[in-house]
PDB file of N, CA and C in Angstrom:
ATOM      1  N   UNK A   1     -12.988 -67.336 -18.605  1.00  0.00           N
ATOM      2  CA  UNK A   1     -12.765 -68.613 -19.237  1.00  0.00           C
ATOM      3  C   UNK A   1     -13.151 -68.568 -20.719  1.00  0.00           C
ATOM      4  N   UNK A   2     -14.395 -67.848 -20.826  1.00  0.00           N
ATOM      5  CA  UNK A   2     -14.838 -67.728 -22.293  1.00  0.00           C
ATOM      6  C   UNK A   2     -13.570 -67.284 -23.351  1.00  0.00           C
ATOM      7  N   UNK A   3     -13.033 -66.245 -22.617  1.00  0.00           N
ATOM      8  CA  UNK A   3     -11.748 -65.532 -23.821  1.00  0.00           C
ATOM      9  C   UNK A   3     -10.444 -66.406 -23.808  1.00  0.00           C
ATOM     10  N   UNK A   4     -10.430 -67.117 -22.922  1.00  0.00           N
ATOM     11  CA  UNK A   4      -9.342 -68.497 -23.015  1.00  0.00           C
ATOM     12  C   UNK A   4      -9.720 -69.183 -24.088  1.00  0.00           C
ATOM     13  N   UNK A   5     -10.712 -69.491 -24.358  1.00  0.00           N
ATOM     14  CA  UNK A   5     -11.461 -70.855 -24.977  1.00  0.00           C
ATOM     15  C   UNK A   5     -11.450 -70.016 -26.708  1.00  0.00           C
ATOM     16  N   UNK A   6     -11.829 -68.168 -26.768  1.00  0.00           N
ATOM     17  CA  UNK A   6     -11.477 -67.423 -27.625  1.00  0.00           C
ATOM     18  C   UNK A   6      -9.863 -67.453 -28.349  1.00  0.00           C
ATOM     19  N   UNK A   7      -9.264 -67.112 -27.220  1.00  0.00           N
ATOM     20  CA  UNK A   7      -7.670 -67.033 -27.267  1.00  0.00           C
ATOM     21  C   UNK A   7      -7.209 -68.310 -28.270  1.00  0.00           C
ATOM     22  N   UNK A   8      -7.632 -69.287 -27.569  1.00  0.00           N
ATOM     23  CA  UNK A   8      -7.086 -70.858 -27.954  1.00  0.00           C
ATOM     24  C   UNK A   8      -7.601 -71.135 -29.640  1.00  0.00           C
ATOM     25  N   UNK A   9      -9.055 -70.695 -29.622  1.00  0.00           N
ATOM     26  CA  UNK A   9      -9.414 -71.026 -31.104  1.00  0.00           C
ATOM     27  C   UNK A   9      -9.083 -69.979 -32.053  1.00  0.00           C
ATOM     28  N   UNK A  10      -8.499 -69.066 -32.003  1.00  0.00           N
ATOM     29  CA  UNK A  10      -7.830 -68.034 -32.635  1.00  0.00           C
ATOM     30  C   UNK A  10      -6.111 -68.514 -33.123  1.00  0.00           C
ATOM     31  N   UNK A  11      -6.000 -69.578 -31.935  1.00  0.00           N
ATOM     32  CA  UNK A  11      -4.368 -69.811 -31.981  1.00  0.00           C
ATOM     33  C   UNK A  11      -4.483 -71.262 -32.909  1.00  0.00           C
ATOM     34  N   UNK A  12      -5.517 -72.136 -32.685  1.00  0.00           N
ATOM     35  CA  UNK A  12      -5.973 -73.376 -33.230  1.00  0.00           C
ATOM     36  C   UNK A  12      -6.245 -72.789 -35.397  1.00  0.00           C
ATOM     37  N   UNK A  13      -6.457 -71.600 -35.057  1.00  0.00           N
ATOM     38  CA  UNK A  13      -7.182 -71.333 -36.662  1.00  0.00           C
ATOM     39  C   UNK A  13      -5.428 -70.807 -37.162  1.00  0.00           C
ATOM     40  N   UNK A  14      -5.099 -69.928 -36.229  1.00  0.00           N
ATOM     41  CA  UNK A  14      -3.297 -69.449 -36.847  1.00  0.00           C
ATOM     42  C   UNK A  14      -2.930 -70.405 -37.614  1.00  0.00           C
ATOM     43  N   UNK A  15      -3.039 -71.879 -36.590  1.00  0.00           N
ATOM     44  CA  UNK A  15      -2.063 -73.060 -36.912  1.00  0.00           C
ATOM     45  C   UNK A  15      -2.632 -73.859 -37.978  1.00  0.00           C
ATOM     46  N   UNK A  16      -3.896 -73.582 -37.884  1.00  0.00           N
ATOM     47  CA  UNK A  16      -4.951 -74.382 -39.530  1.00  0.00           C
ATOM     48  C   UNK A  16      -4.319 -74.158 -40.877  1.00  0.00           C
ATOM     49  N   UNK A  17      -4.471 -72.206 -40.582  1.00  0.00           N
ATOM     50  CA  UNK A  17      -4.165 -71.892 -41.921  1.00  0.00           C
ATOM     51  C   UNK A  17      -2.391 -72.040 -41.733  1.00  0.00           C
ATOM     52  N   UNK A  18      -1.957 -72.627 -41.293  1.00  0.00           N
ATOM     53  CA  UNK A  18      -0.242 -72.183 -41.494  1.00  0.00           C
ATOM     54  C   UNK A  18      -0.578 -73.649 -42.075  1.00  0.00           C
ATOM     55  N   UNK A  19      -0.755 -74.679 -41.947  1.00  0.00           N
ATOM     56  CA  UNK A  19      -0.218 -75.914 -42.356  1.00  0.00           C
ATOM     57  C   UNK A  19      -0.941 -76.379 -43.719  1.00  0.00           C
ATOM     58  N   UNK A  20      -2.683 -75.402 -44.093  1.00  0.00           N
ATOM     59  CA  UNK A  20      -2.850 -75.493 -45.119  1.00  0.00           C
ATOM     60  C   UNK A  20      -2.061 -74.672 -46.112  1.00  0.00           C
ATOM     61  N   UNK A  21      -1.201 -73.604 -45.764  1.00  0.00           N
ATOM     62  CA  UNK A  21      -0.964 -72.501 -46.063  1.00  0.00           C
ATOM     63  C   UNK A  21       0.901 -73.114 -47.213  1.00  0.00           C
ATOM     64  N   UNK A  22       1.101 -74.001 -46.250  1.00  0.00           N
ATOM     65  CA  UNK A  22       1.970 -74.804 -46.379  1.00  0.00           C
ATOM     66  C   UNK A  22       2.025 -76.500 -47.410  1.00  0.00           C
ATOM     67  N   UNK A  23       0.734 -76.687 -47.837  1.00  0.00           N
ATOM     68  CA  UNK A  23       0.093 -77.438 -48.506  1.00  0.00           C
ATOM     69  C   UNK A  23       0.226 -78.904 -47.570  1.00  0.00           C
ATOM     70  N   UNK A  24       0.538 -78.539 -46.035  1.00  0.00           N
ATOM     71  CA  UNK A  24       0.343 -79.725 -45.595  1.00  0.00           C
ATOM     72  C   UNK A  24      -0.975 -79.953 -44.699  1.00  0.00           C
ATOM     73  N   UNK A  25      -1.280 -81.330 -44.746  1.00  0.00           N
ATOM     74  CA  UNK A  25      -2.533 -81.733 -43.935  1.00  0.00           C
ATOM     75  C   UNK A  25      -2.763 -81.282 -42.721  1.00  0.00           C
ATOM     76  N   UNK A  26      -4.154 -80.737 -42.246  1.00  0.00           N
ATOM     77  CA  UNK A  26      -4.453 -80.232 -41.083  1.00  0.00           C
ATOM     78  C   UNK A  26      -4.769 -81.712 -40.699  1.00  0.00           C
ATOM     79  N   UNK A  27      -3.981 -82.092 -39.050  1.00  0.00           N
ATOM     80  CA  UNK A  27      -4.057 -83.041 -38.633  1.00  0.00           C
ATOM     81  C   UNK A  27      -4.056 -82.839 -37.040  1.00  0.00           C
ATOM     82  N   UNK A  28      -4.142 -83.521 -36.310  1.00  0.00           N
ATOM     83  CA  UNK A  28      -4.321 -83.387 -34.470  1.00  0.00           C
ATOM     84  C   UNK A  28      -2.713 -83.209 -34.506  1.00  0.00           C
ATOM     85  N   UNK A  29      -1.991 -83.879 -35.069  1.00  0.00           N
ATOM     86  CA  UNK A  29      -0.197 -84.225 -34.996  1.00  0.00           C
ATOM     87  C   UNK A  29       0.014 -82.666 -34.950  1.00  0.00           C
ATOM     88  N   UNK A  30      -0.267 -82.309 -36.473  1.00  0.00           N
ATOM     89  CA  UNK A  30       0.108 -81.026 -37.184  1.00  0.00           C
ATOM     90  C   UNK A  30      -0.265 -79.819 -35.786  1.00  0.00           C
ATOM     91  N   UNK A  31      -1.448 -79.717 -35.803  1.00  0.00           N
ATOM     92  CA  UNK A  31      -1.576 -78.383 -34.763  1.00  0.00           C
ATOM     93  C   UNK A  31      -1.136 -78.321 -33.063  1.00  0.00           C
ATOM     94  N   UNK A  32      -0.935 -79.378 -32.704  1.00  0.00           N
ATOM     95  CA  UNK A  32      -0.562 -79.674 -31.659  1.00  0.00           C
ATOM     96  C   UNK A  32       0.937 -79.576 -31.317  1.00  0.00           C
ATOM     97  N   UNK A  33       1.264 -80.155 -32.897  1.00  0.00           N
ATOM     98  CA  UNK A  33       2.567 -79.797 -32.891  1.00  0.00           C
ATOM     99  C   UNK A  33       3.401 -78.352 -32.981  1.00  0.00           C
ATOM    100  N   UNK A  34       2.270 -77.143 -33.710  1.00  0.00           N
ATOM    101  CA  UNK A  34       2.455 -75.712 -33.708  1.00  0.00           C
ATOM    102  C   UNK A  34       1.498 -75.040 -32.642  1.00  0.00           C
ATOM    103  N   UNK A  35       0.644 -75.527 -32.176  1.00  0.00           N
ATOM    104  CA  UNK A  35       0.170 -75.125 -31.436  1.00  0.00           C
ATOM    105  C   UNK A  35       0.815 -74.756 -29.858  1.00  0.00           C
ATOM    106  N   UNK A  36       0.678 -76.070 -29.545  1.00  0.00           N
ATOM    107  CA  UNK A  36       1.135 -76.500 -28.066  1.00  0.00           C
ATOM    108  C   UNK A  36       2.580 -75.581 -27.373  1.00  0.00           C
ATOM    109  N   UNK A  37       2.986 -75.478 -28.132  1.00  0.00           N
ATOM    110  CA  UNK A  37       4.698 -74.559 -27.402  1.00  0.00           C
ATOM    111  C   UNK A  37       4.031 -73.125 -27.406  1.00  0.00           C
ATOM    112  N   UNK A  38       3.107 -72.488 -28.084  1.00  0.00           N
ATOM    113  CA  UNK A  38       2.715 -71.306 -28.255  1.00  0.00           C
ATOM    114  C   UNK A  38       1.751 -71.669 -26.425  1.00  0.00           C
ATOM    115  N   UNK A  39       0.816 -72.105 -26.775  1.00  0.00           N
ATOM    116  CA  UNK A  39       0.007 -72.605 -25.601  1.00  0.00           C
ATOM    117  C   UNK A  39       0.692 -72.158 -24.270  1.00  0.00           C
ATOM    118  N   UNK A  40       1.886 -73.458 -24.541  1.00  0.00           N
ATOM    119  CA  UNK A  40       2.335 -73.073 -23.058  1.00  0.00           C
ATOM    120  C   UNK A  40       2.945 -72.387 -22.648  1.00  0.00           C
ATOM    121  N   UNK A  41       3.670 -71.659 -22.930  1.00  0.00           N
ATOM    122  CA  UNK A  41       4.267 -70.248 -22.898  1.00  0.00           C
ATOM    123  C   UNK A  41       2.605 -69.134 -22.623  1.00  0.00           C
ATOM    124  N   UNK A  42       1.862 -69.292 -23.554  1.00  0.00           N
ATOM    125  CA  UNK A  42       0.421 -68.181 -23.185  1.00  0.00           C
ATOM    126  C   UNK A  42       0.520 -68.908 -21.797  1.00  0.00           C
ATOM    127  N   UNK A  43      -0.009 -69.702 -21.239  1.00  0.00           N
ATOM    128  CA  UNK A  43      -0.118 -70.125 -20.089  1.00  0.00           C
ATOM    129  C   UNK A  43       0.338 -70.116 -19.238  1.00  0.00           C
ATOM    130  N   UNK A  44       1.350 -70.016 -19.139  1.00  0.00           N
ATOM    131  CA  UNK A  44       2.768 -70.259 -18.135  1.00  0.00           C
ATOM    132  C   UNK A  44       2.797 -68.078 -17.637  1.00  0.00           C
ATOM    133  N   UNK A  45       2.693 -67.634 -18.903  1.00  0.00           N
ATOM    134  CA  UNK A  45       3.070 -65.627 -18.763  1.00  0.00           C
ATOM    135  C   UNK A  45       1.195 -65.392 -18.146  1.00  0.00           C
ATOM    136  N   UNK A  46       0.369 -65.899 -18.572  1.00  0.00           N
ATOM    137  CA  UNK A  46      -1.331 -65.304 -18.429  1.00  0.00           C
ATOM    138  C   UNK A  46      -1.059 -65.304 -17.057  1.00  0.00           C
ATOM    139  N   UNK A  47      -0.756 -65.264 -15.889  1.00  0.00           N
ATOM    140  CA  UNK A  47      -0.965 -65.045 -14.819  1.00  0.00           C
ATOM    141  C   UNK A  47      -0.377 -63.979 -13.996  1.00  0.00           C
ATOM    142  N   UNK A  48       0.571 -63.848 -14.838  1.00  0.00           N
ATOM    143  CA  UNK A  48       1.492 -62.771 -14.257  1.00  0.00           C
ATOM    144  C   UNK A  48       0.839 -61.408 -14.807  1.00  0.00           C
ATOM    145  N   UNK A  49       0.401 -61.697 -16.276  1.00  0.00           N
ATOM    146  CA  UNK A  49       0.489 -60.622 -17.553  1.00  0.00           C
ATOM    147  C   UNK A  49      -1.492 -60.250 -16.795  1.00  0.00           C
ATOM    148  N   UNK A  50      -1.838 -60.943 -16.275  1.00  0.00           N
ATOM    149  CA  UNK A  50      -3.462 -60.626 -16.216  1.00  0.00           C
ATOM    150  C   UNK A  50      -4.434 -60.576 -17.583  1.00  0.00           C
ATOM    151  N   UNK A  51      -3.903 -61.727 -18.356  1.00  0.00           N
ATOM    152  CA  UNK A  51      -4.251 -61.557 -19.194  1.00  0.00           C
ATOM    153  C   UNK A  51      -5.782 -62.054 -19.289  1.00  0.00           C
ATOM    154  N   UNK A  52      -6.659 -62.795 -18.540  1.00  0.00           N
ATOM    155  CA  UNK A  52      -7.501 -63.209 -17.916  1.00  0.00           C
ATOM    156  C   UNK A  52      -8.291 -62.448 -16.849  1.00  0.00           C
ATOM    157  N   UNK A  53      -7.263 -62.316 -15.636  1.00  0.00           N
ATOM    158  CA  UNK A  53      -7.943 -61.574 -14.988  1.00  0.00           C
ATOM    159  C   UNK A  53      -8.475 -60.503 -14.771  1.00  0.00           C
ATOM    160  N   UNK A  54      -7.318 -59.380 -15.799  1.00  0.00           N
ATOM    161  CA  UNK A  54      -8.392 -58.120 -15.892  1.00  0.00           C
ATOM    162  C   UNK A  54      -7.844 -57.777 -17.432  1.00  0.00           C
ATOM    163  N   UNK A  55      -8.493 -58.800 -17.868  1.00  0.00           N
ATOM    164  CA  UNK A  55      -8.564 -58.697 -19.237  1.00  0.00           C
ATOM    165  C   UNK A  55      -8.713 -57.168 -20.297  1.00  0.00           C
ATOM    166  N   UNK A  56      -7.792 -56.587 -21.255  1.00  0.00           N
ATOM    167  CA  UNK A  56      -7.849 -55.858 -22.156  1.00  0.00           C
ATOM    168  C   UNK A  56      -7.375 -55.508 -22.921  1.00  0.00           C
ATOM    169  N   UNK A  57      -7.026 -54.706 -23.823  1.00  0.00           N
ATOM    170  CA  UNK A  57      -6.556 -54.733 -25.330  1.00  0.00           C
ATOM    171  C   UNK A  57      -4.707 -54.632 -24.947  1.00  0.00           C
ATOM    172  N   UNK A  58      -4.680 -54.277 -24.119  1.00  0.00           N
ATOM    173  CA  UNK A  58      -3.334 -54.092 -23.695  1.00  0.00           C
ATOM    174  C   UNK A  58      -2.445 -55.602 -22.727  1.00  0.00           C
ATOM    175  N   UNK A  59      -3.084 -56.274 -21.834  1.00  0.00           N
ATOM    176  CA  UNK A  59      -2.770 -57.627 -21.474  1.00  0.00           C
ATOM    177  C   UNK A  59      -2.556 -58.534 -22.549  1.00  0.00           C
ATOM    178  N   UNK A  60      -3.729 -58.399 -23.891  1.00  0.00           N
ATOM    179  CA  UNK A  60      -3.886 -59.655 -25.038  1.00  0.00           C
ATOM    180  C   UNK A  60      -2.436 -59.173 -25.648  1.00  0.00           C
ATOM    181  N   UNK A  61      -2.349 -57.803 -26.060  1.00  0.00           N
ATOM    182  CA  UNK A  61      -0.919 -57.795 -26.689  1.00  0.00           C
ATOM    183  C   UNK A  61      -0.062 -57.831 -26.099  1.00  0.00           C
ATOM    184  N   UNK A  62       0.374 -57.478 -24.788  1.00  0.00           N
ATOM    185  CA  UNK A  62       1.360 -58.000 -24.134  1.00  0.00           C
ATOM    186  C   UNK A  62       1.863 -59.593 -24.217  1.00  0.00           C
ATOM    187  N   UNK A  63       0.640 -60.498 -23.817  1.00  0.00           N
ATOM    188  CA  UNK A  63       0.916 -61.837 -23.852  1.00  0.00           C
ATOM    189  C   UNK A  63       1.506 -62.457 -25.283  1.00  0.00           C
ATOM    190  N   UNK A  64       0.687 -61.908 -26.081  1.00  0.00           N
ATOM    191  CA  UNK A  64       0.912 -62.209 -27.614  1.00  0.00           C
ATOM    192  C   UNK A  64       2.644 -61.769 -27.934  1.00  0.00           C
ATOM    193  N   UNK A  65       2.923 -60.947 -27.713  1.00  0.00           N
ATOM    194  CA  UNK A  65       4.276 -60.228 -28.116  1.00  0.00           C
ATOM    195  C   UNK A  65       5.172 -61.269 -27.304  1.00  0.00           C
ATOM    196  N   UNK A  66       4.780 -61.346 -26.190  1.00  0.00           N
ATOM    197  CA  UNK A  66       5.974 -62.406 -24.875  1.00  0.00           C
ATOM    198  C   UNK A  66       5.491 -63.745 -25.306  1.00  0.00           C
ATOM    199  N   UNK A  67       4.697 -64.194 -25.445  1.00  0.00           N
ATOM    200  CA  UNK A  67       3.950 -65.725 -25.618  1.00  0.00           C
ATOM    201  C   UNK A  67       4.445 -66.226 -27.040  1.00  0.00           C
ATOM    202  N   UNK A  68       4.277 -65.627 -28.550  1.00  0.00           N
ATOM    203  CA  UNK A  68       4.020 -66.002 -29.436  1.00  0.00           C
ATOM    204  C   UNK A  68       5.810 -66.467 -30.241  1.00  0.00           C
ATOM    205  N   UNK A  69       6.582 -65.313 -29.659  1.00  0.00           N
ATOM    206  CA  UNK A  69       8.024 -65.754 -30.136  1.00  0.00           C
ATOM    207  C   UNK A  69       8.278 -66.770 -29.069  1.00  0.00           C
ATOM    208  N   UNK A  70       8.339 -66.821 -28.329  1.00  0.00           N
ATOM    209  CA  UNK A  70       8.724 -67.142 -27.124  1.00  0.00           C
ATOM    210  C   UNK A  70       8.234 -68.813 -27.281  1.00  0.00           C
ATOM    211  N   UNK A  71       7.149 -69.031 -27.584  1.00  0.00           N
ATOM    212  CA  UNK A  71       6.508 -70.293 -28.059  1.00  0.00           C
ATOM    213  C   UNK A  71       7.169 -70.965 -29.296  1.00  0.00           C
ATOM    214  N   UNK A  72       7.406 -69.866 -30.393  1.00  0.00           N
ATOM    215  CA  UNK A  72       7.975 -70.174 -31.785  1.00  0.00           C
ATOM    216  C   UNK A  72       9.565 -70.664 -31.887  1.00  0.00           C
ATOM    217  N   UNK A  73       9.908 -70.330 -30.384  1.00  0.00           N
ATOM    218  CA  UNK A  73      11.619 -70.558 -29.935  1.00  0.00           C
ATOM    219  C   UNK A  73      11.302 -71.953 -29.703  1.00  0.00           C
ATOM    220  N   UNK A  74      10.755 -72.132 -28.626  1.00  0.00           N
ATOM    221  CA  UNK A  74      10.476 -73.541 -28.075  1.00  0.00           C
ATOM    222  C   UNK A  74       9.938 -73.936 -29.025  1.00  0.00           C
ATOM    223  N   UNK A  75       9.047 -74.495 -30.072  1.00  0.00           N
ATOM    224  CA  UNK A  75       8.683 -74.968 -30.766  1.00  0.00           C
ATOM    225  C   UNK A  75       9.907 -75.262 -31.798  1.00  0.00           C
ATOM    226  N   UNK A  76      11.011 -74.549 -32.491  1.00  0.00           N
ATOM    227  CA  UNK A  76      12.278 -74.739 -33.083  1.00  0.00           C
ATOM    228  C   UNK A  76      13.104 -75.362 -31.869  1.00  0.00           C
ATOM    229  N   UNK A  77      13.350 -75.561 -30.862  1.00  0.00           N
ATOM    230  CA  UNK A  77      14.139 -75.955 -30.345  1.00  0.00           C
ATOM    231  C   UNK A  77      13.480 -77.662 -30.133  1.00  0.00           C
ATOM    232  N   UNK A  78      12.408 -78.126 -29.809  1.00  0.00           N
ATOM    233  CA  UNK A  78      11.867 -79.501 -29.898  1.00  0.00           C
ATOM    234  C   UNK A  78      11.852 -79.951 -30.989  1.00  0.00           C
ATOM    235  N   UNK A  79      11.813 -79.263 -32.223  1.00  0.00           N
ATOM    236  CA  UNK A  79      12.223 -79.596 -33.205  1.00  0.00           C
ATOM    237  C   UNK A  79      13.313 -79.340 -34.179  1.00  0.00           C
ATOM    238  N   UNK A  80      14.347 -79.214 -33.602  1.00  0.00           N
ATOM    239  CA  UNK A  80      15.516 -79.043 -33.882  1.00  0.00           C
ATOM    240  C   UNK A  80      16.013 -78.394 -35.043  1.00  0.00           C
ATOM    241  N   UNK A  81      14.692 -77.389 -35.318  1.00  0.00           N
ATOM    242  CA  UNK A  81      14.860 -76.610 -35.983  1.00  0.00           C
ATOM    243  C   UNK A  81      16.016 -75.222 -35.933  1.00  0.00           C
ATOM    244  N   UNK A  82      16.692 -74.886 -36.898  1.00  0.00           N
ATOM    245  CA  UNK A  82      17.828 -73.934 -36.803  1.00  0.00           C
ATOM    246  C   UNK A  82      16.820 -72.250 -36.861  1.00  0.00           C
ATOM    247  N   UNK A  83      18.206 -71.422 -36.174  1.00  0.00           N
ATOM    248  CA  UNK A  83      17.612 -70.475 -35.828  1.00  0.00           C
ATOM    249  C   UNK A  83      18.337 -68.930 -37.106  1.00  0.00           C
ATOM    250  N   UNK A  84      18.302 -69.563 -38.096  1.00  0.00           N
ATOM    251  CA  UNK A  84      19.022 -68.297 -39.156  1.00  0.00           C
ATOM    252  C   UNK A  84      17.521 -67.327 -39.657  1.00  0.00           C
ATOM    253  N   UNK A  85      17.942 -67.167 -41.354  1.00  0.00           N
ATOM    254  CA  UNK A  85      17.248 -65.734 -40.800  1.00  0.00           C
ATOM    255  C   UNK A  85      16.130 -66.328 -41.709  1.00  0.00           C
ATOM    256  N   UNK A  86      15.912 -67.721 -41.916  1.00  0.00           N
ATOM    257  CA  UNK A  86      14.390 -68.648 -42.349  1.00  0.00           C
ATOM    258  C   UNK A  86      13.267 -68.016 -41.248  1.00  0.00           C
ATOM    259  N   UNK A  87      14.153 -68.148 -40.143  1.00  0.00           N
ATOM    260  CA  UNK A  87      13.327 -68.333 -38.256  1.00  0.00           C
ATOM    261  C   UNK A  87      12.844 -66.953 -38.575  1.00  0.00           C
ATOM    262  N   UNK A  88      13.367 -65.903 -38.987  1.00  0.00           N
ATOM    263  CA  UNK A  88      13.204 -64.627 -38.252  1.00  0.00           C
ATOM    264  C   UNK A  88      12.207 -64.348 -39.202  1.00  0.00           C
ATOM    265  N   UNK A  89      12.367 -64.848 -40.927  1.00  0.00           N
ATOM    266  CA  UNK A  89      10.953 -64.756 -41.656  1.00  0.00           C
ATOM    267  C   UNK A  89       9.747 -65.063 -41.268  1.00  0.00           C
ATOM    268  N   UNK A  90       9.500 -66.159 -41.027  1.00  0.00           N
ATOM    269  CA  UNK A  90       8.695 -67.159 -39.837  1.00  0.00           C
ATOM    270  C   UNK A  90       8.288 -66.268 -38.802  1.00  0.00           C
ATOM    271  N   UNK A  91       9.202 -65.790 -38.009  1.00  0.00           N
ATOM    272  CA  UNK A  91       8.441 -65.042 -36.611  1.00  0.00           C
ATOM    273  C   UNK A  91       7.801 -64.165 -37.609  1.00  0.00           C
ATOM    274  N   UNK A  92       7.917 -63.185 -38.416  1.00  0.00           N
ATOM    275  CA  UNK A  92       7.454 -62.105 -38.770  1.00  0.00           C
ATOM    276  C   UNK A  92       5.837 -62.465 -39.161  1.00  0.00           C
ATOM    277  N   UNK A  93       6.088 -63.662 -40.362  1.00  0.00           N
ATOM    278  CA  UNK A  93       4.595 -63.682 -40.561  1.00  0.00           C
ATOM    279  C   UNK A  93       4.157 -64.567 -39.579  1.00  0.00           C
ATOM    280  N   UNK A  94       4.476 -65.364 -38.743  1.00  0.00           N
ATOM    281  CA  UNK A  94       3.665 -65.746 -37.246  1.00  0.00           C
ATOM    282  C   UNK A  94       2.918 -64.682 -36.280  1.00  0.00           C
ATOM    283  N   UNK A  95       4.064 -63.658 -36.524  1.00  0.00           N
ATOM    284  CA  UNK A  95       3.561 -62.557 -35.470  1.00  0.00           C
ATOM    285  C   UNK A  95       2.189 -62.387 -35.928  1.00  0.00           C
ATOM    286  N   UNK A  96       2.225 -61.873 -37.128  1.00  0.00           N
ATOM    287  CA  UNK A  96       1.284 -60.913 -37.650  1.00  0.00           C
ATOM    288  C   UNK A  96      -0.015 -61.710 -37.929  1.00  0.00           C
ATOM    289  N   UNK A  97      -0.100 -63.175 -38.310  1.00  0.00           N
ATOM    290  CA  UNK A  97      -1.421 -63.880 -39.012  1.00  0.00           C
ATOM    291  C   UNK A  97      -1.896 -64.181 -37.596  1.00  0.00           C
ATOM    292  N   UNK A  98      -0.524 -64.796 -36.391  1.00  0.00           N
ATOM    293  CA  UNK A  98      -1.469 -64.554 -35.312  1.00  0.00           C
ATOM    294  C   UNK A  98      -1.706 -63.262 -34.385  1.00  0.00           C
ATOM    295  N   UNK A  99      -1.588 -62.180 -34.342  1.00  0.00           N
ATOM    296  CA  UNK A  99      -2.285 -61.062 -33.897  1.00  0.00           C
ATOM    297  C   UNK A  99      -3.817 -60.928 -34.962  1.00  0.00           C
ATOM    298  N   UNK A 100      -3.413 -61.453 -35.824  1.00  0.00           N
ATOM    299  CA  UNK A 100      -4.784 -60.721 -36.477  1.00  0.00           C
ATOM    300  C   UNK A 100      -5.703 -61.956 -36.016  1.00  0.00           C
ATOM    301  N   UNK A 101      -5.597 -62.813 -36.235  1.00  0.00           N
ATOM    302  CA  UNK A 101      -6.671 -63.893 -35.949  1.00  0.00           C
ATOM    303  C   UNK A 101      -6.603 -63.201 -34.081  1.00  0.00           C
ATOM    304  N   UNK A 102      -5.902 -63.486 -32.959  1.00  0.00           N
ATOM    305  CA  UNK A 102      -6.342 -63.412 -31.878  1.00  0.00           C
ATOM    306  C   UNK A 102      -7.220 -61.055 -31.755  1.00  0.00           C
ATOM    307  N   UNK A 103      -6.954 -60.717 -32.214  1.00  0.00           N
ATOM    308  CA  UNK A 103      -7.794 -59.277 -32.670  1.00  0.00           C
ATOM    309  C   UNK A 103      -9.236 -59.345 -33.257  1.00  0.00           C
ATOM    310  N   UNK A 104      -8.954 -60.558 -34.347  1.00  0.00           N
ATOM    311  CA  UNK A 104     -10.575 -60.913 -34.850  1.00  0.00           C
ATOM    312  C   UNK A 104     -11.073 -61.685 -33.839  1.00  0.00           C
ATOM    313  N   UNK A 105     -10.741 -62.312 -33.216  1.00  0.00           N
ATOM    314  CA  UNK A 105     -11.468 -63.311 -32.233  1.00  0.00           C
ATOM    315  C   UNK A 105     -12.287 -62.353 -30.402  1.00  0.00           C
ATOM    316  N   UNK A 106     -10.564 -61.411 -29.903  1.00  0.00           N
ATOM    317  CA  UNK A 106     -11.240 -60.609 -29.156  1.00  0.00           C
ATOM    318  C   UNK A 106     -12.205 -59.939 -29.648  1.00  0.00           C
ATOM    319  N   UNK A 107     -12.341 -59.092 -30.756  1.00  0.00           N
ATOM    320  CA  UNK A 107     -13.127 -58.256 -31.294  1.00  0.00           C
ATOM    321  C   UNK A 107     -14.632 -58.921 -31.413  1.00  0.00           C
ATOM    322  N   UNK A 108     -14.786 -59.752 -31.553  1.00  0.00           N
ATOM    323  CA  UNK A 108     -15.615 -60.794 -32.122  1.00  0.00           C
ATOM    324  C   UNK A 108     -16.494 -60.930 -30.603  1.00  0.00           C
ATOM    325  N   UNK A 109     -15.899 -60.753 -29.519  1.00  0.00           N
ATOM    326  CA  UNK A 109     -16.115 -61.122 -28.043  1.00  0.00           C
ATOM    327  C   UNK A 109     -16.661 -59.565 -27.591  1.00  0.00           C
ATOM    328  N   UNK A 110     -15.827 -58.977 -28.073  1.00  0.00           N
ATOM    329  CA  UNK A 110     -16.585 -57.319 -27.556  1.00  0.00           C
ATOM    330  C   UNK A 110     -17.942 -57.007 -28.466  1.00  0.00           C
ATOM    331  N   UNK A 111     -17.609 -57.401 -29.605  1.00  0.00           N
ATOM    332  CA  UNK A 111     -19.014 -57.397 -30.104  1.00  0.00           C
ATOM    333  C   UNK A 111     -20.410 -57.997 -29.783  1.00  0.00           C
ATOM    334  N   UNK A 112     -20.198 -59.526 -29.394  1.00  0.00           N
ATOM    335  CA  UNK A 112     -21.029 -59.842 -28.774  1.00  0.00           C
ATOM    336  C   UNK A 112     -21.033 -60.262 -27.226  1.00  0.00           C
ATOM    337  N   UNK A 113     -20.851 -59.342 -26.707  1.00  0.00           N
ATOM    338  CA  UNK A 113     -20.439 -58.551 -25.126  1.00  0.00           C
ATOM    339  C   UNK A 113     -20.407 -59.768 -24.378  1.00  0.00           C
ATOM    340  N   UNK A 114     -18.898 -60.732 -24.824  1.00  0.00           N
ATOM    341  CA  UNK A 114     -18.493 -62.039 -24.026  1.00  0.00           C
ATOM    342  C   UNK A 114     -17.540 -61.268 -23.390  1.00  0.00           C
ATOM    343  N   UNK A 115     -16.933 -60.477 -23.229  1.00  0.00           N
ATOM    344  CA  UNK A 115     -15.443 -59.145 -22.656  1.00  0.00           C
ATOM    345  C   UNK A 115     -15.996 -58.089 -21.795  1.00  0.00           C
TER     346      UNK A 115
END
């Protein structure tokens, strides 16, 4: 449960810095609104992927790789956002600011032996 609660505030900080990053207000609207489609997609694959249950460097990137586009689809599609090659810029630096934040956050957990 601890690396859920890790996972989530790693994905909560992605979405901080994207909307300050963006010069717009960090708000409950704002992250919930980038957050939440990422969420449920992690949620919906973590059971299959074991990303929880036998948690390791190889489950977190699995989920992340299947979860994070996969979320960023659904998240353009509720918001009727178009899918040209803006989207595919977007996935790229999504991928990457969130692998590194969810890497600093596991890492952060092996260090202080929550993993």
């Amino acid at each position: 449960m601890r690396l859920f609660f890790l996972d989530l505030l790693a994905l909560l900080l992605f979405a901080w810095v994207g909307l300050r990053s963006h010069g717009l207000p960090v708000s409950l609207e704002g992250l919930a609104r980038n957050v939440l489609p990422i969420l449920f997609v992690w949620l919906l694959l973590s059971p299959f992927l074991g990303t929880y249950r036998r948690p390791s460097w190889s489950s977190l990137l699995l989920s992340w790789l299947l979860a994070v586009p996969a979320g960023l689809w659904l998240r353009g599609m509720i918001l009727g956002e178009g899918f040209g090659p803006g989207f595919f810029v977007f996935l790229g630096v999504a991928m990457a600011f969130s692998l590194l934040f969810l890497l600093l956050f596991r890492g952060l957990a092996k260090l202080l032996r929550l993993w």
